[in-house]
N, C-alpha and C. Protein backbone atom coordinates (compact mmCIF):
# COMPACT_ATOMS: atom_id res chain seq x y z
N UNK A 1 0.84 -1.17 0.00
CA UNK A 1 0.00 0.00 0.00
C UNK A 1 0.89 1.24 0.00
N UNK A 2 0.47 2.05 -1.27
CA UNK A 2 1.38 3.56 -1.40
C UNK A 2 1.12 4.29 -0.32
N UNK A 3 1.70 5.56 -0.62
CA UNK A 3 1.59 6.68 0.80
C UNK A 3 0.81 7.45 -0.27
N UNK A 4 -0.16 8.25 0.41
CA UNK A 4 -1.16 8.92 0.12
C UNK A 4 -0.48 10.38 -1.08
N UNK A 5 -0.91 10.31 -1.92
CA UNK A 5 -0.47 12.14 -2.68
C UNK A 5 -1.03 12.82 -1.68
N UNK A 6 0.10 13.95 -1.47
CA UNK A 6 -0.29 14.95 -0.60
C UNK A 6 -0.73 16.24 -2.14
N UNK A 7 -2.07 17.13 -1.73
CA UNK A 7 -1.96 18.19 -2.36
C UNK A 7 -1.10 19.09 -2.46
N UNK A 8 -0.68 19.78 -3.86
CA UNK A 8 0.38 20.62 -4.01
C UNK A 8 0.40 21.87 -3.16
N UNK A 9 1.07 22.54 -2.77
CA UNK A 9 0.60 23.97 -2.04
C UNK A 9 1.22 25.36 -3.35
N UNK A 10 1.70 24.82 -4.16
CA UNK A 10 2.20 25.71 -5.34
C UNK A 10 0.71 25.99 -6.65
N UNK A 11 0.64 27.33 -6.46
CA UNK A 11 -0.22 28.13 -7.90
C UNK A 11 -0.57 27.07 -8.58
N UNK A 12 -1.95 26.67 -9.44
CA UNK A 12 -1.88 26.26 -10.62
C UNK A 12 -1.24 27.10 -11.41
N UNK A 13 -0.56 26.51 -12.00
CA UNK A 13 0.32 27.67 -13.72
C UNK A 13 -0.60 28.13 -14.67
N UNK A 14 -1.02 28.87 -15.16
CA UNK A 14 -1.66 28.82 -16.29
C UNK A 14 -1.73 27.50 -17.28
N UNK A 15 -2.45 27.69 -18.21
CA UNK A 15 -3.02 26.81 -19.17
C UNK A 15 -1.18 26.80 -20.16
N UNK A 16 -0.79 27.95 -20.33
CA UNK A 16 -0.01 28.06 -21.29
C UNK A 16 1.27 29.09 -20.44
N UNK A 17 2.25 28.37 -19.54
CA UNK A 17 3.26 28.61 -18.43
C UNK A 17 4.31 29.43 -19.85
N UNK A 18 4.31 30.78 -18.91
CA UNK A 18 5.03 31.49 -19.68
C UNK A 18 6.23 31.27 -19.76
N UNK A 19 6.86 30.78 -18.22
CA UNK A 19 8.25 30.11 -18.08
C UNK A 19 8.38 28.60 -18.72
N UNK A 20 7.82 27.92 -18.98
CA UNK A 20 7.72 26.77 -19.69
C UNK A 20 7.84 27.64 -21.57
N UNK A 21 6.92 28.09 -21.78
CA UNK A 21 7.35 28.43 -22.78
C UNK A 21 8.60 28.52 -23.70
N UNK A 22 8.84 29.54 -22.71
CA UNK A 22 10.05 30.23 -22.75
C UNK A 22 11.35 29.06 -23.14
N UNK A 23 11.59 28.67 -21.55
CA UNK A 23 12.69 28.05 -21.83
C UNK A 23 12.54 26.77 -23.01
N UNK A 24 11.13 26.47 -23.04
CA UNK A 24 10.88 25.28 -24.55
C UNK A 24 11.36 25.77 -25.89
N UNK A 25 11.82 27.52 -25.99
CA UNK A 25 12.70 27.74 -26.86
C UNK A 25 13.64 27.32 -27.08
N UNK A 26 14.41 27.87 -26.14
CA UNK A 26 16.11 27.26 -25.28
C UNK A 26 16.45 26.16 -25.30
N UNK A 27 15.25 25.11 -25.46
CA UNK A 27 15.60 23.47 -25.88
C UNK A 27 16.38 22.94 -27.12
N UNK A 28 16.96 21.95 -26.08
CA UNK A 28 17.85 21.15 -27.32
C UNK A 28 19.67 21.61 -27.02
N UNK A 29 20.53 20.78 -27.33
CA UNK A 29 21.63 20.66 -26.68
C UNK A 29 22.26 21.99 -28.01
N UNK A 30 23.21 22.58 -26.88
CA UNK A 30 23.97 23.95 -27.68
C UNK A 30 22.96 24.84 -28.24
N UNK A 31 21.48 25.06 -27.55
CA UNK A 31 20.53 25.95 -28.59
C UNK A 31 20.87 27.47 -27.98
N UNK A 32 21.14 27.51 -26.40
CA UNK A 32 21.95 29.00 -25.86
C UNK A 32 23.32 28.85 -26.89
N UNK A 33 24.05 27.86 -26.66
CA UNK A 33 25.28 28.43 -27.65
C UNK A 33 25.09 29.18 -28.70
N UNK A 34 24.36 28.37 -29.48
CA UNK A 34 24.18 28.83 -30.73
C UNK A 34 23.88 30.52 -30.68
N UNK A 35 22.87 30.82 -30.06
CA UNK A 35 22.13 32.13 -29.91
C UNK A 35 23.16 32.74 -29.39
N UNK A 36 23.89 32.73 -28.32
CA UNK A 36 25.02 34.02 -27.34
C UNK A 36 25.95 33.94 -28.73
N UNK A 37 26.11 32.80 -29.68
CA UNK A 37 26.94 33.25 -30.76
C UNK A 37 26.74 33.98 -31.64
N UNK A 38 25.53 34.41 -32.02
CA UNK A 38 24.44 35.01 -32.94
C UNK A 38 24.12 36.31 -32.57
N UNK A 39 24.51 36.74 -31.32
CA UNK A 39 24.35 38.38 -30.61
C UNK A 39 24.80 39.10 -31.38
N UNK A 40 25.89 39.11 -31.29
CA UNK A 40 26.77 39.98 -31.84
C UNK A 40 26.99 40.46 -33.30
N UNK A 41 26.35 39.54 -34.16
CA UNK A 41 26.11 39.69 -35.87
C UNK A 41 25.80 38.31 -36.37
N UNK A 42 25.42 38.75 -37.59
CA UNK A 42 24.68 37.33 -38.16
C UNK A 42 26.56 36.76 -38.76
N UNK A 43 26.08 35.13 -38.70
CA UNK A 43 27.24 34.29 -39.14
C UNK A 43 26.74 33.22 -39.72
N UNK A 44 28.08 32.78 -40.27
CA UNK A 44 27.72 31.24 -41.14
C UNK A 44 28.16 29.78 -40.74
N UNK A 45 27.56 29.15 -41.44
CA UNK A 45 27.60 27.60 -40.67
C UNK A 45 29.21 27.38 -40.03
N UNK A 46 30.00 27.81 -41.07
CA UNK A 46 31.30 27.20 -40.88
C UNK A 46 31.99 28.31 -39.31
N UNK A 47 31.62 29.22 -39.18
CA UNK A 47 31.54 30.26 -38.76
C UNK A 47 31.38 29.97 -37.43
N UNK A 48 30.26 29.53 -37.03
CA UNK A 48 29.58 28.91 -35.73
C UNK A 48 30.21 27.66 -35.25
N UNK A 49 30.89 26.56 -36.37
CA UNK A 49 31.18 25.59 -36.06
C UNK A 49 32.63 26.08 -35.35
N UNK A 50 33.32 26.91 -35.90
CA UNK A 50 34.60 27.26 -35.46
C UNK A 50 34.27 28.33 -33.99
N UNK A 51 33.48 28.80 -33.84
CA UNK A 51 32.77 29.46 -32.57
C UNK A 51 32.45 28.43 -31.28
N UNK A 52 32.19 27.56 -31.60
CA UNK A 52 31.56 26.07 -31.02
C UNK A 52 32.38 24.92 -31.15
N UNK A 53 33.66 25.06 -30.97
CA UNK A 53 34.16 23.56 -30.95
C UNK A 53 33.50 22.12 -30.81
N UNK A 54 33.15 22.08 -30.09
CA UNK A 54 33.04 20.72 -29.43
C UNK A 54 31.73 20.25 -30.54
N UNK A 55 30.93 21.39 -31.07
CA UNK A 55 29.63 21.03 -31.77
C UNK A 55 30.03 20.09 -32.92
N UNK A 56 28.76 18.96 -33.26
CA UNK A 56 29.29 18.37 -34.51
C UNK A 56 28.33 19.28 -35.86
N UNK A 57 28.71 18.82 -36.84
CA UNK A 57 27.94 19.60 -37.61
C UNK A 57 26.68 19.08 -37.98
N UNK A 58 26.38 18.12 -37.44
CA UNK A 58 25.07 17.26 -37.69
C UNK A 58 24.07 18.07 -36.55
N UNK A 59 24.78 18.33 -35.58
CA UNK A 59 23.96 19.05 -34.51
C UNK A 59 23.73 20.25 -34.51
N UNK A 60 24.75 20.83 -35.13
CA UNK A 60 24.76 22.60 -35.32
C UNK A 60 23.45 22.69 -36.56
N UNK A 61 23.73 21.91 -37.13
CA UNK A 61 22.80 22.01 -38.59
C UNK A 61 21.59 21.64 -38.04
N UNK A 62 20.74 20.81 -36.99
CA UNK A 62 19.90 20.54 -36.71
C UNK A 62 18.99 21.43 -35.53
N UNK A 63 20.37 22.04 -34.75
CA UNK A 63 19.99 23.55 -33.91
C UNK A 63 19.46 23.90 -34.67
N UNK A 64 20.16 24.69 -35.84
CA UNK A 64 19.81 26.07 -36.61
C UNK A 64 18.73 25.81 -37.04
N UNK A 65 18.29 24.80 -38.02
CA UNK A 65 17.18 24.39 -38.32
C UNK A 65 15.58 24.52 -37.25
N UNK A 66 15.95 24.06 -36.10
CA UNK A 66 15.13 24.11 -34.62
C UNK A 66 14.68 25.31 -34.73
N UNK A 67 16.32 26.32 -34.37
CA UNK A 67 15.72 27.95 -33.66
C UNK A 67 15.24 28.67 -35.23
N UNK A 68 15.31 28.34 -35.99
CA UNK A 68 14.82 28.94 -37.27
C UNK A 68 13.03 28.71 -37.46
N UNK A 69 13.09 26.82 -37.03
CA UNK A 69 11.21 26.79 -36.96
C UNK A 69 10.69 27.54 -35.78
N UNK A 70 11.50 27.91 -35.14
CA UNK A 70 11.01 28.58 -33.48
C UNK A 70 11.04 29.98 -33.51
N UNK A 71 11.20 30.73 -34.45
CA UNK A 71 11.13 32.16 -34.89
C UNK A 71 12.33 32.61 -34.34
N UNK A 72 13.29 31.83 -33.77
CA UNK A 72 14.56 32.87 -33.40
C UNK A 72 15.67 33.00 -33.63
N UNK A 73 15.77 32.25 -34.87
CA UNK A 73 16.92 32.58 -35.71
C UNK A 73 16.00 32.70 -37.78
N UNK A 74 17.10 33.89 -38.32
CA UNK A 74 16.71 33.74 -39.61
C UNK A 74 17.71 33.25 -40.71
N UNK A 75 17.70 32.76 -41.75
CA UNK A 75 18.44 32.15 -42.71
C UNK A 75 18.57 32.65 -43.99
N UNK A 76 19.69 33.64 -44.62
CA UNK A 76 19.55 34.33 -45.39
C UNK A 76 20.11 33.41 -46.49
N UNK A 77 19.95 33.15 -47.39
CA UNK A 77 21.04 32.53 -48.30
C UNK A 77 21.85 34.15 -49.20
N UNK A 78 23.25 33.77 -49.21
CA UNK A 78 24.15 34.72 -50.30
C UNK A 78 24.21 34.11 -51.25
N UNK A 79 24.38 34.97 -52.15
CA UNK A 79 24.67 35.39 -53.52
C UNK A 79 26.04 35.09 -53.98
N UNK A 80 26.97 33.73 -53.37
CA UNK A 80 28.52 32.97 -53.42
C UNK A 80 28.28 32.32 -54.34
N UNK A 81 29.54 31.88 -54.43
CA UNK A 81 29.83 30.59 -55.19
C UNK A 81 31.24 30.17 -54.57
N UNK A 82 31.17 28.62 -53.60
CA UNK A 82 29.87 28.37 -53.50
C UNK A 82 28.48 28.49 -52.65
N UNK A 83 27.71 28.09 -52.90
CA UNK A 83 26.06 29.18 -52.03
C UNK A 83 26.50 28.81 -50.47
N UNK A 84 26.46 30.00 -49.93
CA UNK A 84 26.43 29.72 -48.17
C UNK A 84 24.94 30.62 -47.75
N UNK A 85 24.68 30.67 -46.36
CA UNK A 85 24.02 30.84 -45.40
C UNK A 85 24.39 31.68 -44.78
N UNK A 86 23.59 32.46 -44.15
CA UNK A 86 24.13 33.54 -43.00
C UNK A 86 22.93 33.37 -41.66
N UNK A 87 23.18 32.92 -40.69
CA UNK A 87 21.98 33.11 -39.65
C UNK A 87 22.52 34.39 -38.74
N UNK A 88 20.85 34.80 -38.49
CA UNK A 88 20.88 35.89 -37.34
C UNK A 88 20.04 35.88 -36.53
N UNK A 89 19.86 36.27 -35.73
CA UNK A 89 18.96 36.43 -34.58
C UNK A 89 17.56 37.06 -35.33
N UNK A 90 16.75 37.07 -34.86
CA UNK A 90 14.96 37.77 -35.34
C UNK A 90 14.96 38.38 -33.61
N UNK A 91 13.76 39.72 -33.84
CA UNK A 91 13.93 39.84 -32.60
C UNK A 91 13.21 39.07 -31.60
N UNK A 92 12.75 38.04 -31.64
CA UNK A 92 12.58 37.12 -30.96
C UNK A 92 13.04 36.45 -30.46
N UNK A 93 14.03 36.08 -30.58
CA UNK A 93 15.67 35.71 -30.64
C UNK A 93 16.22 36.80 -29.73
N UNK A 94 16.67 38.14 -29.85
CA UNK A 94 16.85 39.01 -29.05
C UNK A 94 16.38 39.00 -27.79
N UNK A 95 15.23 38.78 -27.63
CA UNK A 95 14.54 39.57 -26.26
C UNK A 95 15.14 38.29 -24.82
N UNK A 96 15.69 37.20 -25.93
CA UNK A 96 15.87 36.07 -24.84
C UNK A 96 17.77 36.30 -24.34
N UNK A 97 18.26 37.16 -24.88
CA UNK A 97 19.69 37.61 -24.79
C UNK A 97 19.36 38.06 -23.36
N UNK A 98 18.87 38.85 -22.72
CA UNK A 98 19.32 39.17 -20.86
C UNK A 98 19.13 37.85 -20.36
N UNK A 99 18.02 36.79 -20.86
CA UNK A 99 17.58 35.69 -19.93
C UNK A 99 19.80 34.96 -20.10
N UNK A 100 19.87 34.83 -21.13
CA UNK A 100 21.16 34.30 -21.36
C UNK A 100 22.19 34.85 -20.91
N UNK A 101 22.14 35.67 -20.82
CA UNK A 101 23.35 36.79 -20.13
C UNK A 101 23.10 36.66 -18.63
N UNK A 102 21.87 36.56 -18.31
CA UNK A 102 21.84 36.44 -16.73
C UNK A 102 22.54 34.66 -16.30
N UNK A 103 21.96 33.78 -17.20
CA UNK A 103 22.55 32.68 -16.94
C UNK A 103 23.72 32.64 -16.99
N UNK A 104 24.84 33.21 -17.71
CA UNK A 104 25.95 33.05 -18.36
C UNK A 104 26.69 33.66 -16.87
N UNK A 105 26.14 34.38 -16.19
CA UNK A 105 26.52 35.18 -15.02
C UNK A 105 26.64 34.33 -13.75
N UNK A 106 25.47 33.54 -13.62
CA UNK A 106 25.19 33.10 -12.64
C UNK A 106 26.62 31.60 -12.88
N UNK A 107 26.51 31.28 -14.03
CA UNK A 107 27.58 30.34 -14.50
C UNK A 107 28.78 30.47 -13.87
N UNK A 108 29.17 31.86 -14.82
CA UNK A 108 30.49 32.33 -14.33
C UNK A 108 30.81 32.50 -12.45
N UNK A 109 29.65 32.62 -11.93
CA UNK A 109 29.94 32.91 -10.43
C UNK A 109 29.86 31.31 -9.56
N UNK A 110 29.11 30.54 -10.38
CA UNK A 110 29.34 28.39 -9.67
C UNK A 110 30.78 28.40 -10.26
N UNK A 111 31.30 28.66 -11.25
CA UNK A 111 33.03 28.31 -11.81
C UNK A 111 33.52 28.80 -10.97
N UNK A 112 33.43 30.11 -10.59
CA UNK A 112 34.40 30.39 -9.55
C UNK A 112 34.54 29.92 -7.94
N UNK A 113 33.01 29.64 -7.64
CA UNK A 113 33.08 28.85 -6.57
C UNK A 113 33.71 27.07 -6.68
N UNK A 114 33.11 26.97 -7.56
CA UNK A 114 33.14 25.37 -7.77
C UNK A 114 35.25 25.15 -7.95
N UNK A 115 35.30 26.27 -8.34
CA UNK A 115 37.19 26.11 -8.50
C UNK A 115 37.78 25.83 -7.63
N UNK A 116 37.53 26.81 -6.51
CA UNK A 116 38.18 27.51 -5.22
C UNK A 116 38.11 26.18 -4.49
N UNK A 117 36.49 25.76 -4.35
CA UNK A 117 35.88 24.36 -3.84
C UNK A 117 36.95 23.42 -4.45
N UNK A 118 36.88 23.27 -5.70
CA UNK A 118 37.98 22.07 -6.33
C UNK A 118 38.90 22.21 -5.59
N UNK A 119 39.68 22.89 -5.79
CA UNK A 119 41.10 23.38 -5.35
C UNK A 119 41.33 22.78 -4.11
N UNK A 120 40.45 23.15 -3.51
CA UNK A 120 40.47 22.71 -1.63
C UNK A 120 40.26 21.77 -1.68
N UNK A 121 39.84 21.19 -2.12
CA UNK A 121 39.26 19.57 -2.51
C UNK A 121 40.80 19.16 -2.54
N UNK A 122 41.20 19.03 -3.54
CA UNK A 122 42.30 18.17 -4.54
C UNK A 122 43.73 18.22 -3.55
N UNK A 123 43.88 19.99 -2.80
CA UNK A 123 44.69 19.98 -1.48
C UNK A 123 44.50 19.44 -0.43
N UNK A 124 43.11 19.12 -0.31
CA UNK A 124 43.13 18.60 1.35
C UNK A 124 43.61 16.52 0.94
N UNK A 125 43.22 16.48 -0.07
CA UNK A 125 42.87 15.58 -0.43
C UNK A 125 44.55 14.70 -0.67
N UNK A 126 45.53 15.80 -1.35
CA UNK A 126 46.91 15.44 -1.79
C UNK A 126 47.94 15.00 -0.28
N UNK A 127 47.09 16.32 0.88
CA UNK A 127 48.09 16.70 2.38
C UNK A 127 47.26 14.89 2.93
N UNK A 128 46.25 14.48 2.59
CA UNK A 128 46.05 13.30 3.50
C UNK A 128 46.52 11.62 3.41
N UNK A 129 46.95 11.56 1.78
CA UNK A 129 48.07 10.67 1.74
C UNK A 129 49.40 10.06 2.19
């Protein structure tokens, strides 16, 4: 015999959770990369891939594709030979740059703890051998 569900004490969310929304943009692995790479001016596949190491191009190509059906990236084709691509941000795409910048912040401030933490770690850890 289970233990009883207790009722939630948290808001129903709306029908359509604005924070759910939201971050259901942001879905999908490297889809912030992609975008904090895209701030700054529109770029091209090869462009992003060299921006993004670690990305493969099966994945970068399948991002772009994503934030492009998701209104927040656009896909210009040029006028080369041979034909390339240029993606940029839409401002839809934009308005999610502070949400990313605030994350990117909060990031940068666990690295620096999480270091200091390492650090002490790996010393206390070396002096007890």
């Amino acid at each position: 015999m289970g233990l009883p569900v207790r009722r939630s004490k948290v808001a129903i969310p709306p029908p359509a959770c604005p924070l759910t929304e939201s971050l259901n943009l942001l879905r999908g692995a490297w889809a912030p990369n992609v975008i904090w790479y895209l701030s700054a001016e529109p770029r091209r596949f090869g462009e992003l891939r060299h921006d993004i190491p670690p990305i493969s191009a099966r994945v970068l190509s399948a991002r772009l594709r994503e934030l492009e059906a998701r209104g927040l990236v656009t896909r210009q084709l040029l006028n080369t030979s041979p034909p390339s691509a240029e993606y940029a941000l839409t401002e839809l795409g934009r308005e999610l740059l502070p949400a990313i910048h605030a994350l990117a912040g909060v990031g940068q401030k666990l690295i620096a703890q999480w270091g200091v933490a390492e650090r002490a770690r790996v010393k206390v850890g070396a002096r007890d051998k």
